[in-house]
Protein backbone atom coordinates (compact mmCIF):
# COMPACT_ATOMS: atom_id res chain seq x y z
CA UNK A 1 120.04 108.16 135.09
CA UNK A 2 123.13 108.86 133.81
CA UNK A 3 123.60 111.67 130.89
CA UNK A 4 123.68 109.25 127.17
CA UNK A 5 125.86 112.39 125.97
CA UNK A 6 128.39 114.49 128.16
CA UNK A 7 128.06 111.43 130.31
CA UNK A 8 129.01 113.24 133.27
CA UNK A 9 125.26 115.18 134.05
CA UNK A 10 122.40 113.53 135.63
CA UNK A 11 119.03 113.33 133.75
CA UNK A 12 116.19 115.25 135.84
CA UNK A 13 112.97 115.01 135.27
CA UNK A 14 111.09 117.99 134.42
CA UNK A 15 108.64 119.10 131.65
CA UNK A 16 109.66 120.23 128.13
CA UNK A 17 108.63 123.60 128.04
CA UNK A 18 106.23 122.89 130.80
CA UNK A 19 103.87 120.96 128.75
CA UNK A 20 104.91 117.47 128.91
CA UNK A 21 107.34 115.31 130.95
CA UNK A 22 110.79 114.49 129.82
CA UNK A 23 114.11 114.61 131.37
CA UNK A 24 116.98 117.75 131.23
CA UNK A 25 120.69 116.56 131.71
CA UNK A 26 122.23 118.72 134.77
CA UNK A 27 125.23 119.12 132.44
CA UNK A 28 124.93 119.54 129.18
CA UNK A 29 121.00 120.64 128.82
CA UNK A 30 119.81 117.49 126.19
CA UNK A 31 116.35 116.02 126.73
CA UNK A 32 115.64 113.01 127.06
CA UNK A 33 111.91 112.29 126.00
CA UNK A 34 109.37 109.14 125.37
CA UNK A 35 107.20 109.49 122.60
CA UNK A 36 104.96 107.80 124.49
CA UNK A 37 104.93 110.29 127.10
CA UNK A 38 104.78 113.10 124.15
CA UNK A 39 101.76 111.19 122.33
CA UNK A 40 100.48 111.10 125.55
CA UNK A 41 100.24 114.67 126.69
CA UNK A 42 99.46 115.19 122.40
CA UNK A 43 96.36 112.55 122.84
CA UNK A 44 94.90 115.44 125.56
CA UNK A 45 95.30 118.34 124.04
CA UNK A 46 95.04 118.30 120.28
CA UNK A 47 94.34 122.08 120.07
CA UNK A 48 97.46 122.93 121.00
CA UNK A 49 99.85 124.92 118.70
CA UNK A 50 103.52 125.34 119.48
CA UNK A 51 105.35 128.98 119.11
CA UNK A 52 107.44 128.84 115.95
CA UNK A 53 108.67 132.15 116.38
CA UNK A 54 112.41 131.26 117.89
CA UNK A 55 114.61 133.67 117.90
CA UNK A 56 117.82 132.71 115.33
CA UNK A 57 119.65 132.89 118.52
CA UNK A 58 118.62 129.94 120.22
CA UNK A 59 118.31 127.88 116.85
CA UNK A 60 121.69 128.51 116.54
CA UNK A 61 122.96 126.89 120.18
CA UNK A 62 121.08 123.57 118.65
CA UNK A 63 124.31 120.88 119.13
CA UNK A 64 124.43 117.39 117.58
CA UNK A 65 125.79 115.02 118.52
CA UNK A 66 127.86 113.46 116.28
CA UNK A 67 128.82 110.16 117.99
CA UNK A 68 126.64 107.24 117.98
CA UNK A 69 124.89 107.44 121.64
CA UNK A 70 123.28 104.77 124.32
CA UNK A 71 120.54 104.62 125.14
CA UNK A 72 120.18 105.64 128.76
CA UNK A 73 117.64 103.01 129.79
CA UNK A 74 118.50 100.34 127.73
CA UNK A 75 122.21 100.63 127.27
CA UNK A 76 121.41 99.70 123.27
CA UNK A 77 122.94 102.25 120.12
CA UNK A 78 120.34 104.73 119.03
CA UNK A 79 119.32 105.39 115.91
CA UNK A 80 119.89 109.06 114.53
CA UNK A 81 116.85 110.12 112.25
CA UNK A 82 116.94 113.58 110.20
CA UNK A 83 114.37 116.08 110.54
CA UNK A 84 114.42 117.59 107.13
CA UNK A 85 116.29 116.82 103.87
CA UNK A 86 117.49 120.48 104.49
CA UNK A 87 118.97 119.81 107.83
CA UNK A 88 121.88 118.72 108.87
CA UNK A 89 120.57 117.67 112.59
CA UNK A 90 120.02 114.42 113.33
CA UNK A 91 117.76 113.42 116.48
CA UNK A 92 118.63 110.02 118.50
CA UNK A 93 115.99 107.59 119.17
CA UNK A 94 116.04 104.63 121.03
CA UNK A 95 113.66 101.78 118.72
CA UNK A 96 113.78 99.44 122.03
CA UNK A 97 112.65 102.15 124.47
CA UNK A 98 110.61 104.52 122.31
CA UNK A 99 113.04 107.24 123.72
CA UNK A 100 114.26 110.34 121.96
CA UNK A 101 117.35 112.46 122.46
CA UNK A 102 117.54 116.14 121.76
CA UNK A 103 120.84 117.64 122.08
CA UNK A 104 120.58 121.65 123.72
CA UNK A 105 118.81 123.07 121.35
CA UNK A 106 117.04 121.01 119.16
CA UNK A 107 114.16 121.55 120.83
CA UNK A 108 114.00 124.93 119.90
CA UNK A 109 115.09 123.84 116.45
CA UNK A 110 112.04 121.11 115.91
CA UNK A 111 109.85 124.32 117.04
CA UNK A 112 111.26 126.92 114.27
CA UNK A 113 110.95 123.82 111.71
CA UNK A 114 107.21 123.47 112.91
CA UNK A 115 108.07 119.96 114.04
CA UNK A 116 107.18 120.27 117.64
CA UNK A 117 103.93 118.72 116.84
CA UNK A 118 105.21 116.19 114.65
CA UNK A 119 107.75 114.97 116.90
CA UNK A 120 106.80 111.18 116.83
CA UNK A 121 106.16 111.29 112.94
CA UNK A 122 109.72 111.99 112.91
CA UNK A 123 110.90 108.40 113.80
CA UNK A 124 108.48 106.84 111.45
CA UNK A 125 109.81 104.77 108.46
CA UNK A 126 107.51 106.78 106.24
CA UNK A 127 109.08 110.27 107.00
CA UNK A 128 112.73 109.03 106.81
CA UNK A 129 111.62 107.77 103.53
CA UNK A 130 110.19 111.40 102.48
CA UNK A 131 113.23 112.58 103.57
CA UNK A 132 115.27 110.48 101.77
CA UNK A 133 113.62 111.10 98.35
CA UNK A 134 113.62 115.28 99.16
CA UNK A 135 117.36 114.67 99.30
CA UNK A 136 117.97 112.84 96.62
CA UNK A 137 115.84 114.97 94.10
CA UNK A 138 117.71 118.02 95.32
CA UNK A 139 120.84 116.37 94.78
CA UNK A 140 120.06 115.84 90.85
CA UNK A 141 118.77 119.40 90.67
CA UNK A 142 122.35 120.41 92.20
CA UNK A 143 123.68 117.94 89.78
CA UNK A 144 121.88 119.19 86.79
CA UNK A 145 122.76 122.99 87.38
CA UNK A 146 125.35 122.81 88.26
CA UNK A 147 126.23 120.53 84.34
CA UNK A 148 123.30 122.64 82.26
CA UNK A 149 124.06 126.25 84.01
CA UNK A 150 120.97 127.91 85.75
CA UNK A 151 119.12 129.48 83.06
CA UNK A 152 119.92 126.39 80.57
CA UNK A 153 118.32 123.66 83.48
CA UNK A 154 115.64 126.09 84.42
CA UNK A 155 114.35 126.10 80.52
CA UNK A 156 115.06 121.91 80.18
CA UNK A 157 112.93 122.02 83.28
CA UNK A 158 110.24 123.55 82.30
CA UNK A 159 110.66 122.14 78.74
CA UNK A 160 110.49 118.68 80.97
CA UNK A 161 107.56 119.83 82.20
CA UNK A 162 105.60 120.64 79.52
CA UNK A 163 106.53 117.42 77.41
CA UNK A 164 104.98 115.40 80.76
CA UNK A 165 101.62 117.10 80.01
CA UNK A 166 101.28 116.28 76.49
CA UNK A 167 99.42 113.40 75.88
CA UNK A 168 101.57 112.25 72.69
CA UNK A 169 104.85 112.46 74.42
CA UNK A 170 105.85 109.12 73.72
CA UNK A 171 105.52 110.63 69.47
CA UNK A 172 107.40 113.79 70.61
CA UNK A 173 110.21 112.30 72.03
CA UNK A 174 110.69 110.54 69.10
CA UNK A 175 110.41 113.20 66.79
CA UNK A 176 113.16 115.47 69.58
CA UNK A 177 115.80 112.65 69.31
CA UNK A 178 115.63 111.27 65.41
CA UNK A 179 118.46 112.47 64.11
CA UNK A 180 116.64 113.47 60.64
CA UNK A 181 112.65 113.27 62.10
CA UNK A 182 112.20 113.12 58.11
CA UNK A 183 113.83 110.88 56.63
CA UNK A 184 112.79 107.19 56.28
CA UNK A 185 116.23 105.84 56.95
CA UNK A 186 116.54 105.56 61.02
């Protein structure tokens, strides 16, 4: 098979960190992998706990691929799925196949994330969702610092916080946003 990225290596098979099978482009070092293959080789041995210890160094050589790729068996577009709201990487899977692409590197990346053992939650609807809400809430916390000013939104917060624990909140917010909480005019 032809390389779905630098297009110009060969896919190999091999073993992803000798554990289970996959295939390495002769080029450009991406992986191609089934998640069947992964849940697999996950199925048999459920003990097993991946090294999340990588050095910064070779979380740093991740790539992505920023082009919509093919899928190598197929010939279809992939899909690109994030890992994290936090990260900007996006893995390429293949719905038709079941296949995943990892660009050099993201390997190494899933492992420092602690993904490695997650690797076909990753592609579920559910954790795209999850990722999708963890993104959006951190985009209204930028949104409200960066309007309130730290300390101001980290006192609202909490202020927040403490008004969702009262059981008469519905009275107190009343009584916060009356103009004049004592007079009988509204």
């Amino acid at each position: 098979m032809k390389c779905t990225s630098c297009k110009s290596g060969l896919l190999k098979p091999t073993f992803i960190d000798t554990i289970f099978r996959g295939h390495t482009c002769t080029s450009c070092g991406g992986n191609w992998i089934l998640i069947q293959d992964y849940v697999s080789w996950k199925e048999k041995n459920p003990q097993y706990q991946f090294a999340e210890n990588i050095s910064e160094a070779e979380v740093s050589e991740a790539t992505d691929s920023k082009s919509a790729l093919l899928c190598p068996i197929s010939g279809a577009i992939m899909q690109k799925f994030k890992i994290t709201a936090a990260c900007e990487h996006r893995l390429d899977y293949s719905v038709s196949v079941g296949g995943l692409w990892l660009d050099k590197g993201e390997w190494e990346l899933l492992k420092s994330e602690g993904l490695a053992g997650s690797l076909n939650a990753v592609v579920t609807r559910q954790w795209q969702k999850k990722i999708r809400q963890e993104s959006a809430r951190q985009s209204f916390q930028d949104l409200y610092r960066a309007k309130f000013g730290e300390e101001l939104y980290e006192e609202v917060r909490k202020t927040r916080e403490w008004l969702q624990s009262q059981t008469q909140q519905a009275d107190i917010r009343a009584y916060l946003l009356a103009e004049d909480p004592y007079s009988a005019e509204r």
